[in-house]
PDB file of N, CA and C in Angstrom:
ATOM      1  N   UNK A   1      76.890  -9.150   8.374  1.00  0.00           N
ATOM      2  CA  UNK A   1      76.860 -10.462   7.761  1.00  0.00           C
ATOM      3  C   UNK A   1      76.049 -11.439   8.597  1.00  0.00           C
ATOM      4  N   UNK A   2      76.343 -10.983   9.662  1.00  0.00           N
ATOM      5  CA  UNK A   2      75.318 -12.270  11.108  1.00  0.00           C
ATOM      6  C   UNK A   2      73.629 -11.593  10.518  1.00  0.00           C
ATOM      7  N   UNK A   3      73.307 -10.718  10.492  1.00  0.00           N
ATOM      8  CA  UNK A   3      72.027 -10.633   9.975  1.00  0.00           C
ATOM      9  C   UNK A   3      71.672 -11.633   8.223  1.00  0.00           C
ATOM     10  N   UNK A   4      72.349 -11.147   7.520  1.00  0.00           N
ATOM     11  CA  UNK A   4      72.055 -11.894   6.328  1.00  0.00           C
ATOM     12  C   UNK A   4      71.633 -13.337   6.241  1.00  0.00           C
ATOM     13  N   UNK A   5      73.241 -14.081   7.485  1.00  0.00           N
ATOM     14  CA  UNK A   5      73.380 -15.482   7.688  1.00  0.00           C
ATOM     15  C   UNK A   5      71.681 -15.439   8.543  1.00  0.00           C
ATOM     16  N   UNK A   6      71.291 -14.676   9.275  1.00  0.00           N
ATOM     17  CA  UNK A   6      70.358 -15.193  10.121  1.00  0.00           C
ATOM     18  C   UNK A   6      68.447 -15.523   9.057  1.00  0.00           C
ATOM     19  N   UNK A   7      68.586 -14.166   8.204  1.00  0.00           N
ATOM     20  CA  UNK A   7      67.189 -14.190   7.128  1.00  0.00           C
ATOM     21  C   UNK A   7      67.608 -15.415   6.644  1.00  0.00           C
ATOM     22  N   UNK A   8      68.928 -16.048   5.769  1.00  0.00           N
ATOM     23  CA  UNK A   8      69.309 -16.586   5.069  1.00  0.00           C
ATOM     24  C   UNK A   8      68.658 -18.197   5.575  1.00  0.00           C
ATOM     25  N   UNK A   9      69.104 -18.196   6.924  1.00  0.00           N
ATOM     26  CA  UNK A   9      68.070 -19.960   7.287  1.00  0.00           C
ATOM     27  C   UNK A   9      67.078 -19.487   8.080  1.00  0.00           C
ATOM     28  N   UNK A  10      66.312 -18.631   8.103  1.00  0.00           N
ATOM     29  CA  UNK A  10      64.994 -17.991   8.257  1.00  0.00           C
ATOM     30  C   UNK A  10      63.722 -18.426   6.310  1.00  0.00           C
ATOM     31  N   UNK A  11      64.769 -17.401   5.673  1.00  0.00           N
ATOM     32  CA  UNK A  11      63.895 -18.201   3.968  1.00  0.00           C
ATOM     33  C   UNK A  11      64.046 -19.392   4.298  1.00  0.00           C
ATOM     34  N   UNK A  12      64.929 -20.334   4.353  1.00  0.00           N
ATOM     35  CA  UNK A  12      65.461 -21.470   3.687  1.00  0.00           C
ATOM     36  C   UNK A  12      64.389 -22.541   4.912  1.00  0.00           C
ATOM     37  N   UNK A  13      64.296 -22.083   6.220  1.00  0.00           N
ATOM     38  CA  UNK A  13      63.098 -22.988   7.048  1.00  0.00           C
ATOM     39  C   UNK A  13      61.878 -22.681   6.363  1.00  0.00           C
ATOM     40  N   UNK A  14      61.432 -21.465   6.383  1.00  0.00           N
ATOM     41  CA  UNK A  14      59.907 -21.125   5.777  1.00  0.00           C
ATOM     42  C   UNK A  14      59.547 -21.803   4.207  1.00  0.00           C
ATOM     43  N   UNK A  15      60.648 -21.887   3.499  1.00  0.00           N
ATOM     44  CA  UNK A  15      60.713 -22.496   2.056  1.00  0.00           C
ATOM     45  C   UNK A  15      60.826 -23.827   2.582  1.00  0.00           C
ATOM     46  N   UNK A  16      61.703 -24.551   3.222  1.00  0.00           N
ATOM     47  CA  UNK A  16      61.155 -26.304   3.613  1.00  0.00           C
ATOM     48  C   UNK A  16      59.423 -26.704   3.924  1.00  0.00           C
ATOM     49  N   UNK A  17      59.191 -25.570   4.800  1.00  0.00           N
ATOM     50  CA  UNK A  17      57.986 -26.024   5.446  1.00  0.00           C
ATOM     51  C   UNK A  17      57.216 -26.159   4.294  1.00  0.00           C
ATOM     52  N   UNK A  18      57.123 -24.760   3.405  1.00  0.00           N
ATOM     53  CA  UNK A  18      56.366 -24.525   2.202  1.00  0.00           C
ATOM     54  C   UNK A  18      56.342 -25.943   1.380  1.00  0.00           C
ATOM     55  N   UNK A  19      57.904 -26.125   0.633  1.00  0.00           N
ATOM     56  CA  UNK A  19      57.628 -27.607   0.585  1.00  0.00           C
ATOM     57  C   UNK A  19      56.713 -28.988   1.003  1.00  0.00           C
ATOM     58  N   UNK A  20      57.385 -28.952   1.892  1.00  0.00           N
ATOM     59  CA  UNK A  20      56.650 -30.016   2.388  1.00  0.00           C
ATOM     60  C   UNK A  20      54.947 -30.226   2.670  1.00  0.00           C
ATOM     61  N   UNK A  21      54.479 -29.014   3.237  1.00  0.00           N
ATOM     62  CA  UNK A  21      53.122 -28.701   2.958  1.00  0.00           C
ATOM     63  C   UNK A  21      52.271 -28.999   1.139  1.00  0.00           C
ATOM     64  N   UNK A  22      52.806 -28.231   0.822  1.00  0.00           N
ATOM     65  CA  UNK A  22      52.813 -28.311  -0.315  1.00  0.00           C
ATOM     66  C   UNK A  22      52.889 -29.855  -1.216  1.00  0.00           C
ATOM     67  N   UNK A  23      53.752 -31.000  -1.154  1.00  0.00           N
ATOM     68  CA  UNK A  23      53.675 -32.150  -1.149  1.00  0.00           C
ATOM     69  C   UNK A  23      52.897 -32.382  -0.685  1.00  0.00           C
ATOM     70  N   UNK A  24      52.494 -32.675   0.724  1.00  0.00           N
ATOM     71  CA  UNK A  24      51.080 -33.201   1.425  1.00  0.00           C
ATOM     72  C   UNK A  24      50.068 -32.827   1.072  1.00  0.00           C
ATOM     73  N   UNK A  25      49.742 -31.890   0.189  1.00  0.00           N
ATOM     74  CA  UNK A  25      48.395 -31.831  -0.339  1.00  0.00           C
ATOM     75  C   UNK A  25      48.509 -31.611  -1.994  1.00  0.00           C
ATOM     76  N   UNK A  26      49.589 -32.174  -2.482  1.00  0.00           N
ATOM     77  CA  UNK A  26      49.695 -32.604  -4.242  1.00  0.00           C
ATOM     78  C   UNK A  26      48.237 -33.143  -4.878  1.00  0.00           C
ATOM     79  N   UNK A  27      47.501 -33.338  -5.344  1.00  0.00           N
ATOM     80  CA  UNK A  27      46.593 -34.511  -5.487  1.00  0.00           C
ATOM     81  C   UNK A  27      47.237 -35.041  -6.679  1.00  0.00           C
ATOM     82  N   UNK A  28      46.867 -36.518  -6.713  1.00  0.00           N
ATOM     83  CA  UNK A  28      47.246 -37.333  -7.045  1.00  0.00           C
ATOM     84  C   UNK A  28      46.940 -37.394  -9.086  1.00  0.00           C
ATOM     85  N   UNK A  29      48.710 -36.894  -9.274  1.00  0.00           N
ATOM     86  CA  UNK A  29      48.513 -36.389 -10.760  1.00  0.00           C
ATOM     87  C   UNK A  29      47.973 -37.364 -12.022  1.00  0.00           C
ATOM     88  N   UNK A  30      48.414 -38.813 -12.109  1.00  0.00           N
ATOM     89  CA  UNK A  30      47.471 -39.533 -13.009  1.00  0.00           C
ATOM     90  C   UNK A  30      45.391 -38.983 -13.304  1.00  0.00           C
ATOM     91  N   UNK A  31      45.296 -38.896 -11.598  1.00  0.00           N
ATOM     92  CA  UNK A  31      43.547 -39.198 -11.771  1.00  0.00           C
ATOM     93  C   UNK A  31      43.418 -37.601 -12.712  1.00  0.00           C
ATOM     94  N   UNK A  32      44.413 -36.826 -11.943  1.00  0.00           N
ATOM     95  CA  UNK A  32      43.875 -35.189 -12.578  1.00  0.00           C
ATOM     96  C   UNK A  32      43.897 -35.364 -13.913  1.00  0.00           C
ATOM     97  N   UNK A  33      45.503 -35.918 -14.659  1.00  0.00           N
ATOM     98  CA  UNK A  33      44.869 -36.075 -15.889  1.00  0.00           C
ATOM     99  C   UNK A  33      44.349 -36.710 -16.639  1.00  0.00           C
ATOM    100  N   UNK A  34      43.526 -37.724 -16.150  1.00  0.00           N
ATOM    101  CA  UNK A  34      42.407 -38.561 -16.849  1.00  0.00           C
ATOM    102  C   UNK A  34      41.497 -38.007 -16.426  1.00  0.00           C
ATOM    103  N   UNK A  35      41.140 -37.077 -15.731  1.00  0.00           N
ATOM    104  CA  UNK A  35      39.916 -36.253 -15.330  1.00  0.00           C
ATOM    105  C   UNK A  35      40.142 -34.838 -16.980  1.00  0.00           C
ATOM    106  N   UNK A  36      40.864 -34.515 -17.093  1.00  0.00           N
ATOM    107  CA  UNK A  36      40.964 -33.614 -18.182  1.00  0.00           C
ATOM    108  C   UNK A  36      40.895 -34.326 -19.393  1.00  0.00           C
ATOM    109  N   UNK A  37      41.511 -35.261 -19.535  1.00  0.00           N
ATOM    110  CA  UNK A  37      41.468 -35.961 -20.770  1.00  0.00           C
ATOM    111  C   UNK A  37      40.062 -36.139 -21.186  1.00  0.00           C
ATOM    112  N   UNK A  38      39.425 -36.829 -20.383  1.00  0.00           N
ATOM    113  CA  UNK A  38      37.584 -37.267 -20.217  1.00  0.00           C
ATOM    114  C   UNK A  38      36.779 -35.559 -20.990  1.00  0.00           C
ATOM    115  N   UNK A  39      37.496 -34.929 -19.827  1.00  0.00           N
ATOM    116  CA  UNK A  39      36.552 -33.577 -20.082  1.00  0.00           C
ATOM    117  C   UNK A  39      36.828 -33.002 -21.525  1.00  0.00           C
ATOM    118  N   UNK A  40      37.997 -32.769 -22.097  1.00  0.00           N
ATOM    119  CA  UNK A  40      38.567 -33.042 -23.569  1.00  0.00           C
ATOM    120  C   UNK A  40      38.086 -33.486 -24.214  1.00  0.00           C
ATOM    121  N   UNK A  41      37.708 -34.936 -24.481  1.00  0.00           N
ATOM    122  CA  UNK A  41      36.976 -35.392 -25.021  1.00  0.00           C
ATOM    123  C   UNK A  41      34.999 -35.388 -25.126  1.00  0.00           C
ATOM    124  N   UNK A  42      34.650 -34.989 -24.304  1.00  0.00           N
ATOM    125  CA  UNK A  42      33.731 -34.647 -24.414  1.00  0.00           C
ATOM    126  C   UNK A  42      33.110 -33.419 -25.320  1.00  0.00           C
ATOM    127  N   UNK A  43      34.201 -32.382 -24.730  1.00  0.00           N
ATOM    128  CA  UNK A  43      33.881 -30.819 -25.564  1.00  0.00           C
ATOM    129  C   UNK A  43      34.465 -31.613 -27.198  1.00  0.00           C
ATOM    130  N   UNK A  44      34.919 -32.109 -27.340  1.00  0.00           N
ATOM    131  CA  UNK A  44      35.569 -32.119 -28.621  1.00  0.00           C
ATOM    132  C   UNK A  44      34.543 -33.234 -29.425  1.00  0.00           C
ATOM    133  N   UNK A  45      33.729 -33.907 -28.607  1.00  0.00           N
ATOM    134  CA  UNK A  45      32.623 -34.537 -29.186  1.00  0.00           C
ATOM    135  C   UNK A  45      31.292 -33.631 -29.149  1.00  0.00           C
ATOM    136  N   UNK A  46      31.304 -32.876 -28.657  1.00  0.00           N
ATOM    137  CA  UNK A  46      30.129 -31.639 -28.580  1.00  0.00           C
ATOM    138  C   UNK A  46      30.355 -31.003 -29.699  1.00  0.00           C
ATOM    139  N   UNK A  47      31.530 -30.204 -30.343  1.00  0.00           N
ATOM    140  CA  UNK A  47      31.697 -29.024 -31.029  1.00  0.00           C
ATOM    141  C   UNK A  47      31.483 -30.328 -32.367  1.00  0.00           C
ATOM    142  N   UNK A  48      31.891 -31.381 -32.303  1.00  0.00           N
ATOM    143  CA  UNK A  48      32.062 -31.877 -33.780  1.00  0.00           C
ATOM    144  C   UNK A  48      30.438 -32.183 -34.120  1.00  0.00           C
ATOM    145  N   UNK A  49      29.523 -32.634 -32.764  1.00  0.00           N
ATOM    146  CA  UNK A  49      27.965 -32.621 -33.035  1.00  0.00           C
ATOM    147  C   UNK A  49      27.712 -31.295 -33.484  1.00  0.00           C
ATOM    148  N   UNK A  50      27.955 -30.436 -32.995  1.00  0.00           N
ATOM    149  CA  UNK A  50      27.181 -29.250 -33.084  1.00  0.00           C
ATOM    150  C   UNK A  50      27.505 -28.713 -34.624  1.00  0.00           C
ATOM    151  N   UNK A  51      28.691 -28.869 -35.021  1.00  0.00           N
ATOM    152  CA  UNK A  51      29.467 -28.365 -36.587  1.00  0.00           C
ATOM    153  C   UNK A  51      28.486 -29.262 -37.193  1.00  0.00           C
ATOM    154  N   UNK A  52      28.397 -30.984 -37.552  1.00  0.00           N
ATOM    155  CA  UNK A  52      27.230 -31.198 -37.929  1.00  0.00           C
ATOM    156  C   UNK A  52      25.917 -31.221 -38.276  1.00  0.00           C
ATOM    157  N   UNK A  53      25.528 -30.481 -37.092  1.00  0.00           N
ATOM    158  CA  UNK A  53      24.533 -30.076 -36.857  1.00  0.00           C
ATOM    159  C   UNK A  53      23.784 -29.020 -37.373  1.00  0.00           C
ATOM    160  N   UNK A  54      24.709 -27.862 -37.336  1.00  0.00           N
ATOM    161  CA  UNK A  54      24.854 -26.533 -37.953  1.00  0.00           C
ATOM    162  C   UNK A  54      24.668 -26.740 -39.777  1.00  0.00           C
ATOM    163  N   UNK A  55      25.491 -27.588 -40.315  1.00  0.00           N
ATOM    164  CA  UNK A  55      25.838 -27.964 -41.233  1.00  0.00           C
ATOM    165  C   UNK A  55      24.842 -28.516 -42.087  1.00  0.00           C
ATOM    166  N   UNK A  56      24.187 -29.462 -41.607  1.00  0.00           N
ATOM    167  CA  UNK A  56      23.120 -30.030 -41.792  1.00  0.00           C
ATOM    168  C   UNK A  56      21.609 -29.181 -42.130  1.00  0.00           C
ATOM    169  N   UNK A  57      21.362 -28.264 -40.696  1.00  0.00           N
ATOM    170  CA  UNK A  57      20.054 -27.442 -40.531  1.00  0.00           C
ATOM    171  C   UNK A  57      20.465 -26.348 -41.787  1.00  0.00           C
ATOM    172  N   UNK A  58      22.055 -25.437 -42.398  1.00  0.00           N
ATOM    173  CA  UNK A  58      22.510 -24.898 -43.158  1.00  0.00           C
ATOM    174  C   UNK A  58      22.126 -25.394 -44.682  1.00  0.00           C
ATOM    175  N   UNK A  59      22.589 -26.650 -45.009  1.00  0.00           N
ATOM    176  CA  UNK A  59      22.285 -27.596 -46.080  1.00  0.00           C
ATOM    177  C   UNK A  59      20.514 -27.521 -46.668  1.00  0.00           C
ATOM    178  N   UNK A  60      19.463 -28.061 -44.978  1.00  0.00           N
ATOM    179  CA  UNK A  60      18.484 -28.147 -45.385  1.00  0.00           C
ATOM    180  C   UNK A  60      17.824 -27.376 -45.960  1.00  0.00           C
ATOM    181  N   UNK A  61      18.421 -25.782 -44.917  1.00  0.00           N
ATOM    182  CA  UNK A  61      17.499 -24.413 -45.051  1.00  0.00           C
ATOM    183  C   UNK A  61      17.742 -23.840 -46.811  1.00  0.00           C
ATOM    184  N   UNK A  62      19.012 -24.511 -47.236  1.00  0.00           N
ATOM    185  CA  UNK A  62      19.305 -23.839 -48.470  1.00  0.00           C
ATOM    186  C   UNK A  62      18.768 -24.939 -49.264  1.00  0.00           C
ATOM    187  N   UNK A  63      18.556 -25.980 -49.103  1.00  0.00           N
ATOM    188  CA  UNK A  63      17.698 -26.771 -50.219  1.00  0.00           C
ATOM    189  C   UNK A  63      16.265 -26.306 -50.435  1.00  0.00           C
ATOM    190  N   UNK A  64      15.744 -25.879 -49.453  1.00  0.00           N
ATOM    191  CA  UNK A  64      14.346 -25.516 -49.095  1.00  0.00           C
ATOM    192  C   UNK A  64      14.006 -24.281 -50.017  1.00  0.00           C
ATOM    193  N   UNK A  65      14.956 -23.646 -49.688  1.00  0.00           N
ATOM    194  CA  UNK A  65      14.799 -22.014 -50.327  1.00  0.00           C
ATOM    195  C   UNK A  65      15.224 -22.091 -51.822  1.00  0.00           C
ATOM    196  N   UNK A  66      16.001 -23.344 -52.516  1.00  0.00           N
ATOM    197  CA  UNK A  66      16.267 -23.075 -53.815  1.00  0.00           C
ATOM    198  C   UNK A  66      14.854 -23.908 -54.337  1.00  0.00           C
ATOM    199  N   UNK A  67      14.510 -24.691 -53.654  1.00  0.00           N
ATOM    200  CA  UNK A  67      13.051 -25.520 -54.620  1.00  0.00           C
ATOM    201  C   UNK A  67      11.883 -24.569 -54.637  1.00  0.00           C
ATOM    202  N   UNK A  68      12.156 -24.023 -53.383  1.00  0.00           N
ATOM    203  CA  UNK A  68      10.780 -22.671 -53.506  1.00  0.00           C
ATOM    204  C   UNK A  68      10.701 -21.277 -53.992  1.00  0.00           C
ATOM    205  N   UNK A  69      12.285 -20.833 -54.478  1.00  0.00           N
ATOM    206  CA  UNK A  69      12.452 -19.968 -55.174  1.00  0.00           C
ATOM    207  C   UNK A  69      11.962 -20.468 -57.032  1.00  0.00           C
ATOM    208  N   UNK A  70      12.252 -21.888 -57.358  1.00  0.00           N
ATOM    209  CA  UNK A  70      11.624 -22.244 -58.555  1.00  0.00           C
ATOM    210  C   UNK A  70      10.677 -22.019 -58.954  1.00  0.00           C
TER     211      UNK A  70
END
């Protein structure tokens, strides 16, 4: 049992330290997620250009091909 008790606050120091380390180098969670949010919004303004886009060059190529099939 003196062995068990001894690992037992052996984990329990190595898991504080871990802690605490661990805190001291958190970064600072607001900026992270307004850093994702930003990046979010960007891709999600890309894919909706690009669906447009697609959509559009799709539209033209088939207007093109039905006036010249006439």
């Amino acid at each position: 049992m003196k062995l068990l008790s001894k690992i037992a606050l052996g984990s329990t120091a190595a898991l504080g330290s871990a802690m605490a380390s661990a805190t001291a180098t958190t970064p600072d969670v607001a900026a992270t997620i307004e850093t994702a949010v930003a990046a979010g919004q960007s891709n999600y303004t890309l894919v909706v250009v690009g669906l447009l886009s697609l959509a559009s060059i799709g539209f033209g190529v088939g207007f093109i091909i039905s006036k010249l099939s006439r």
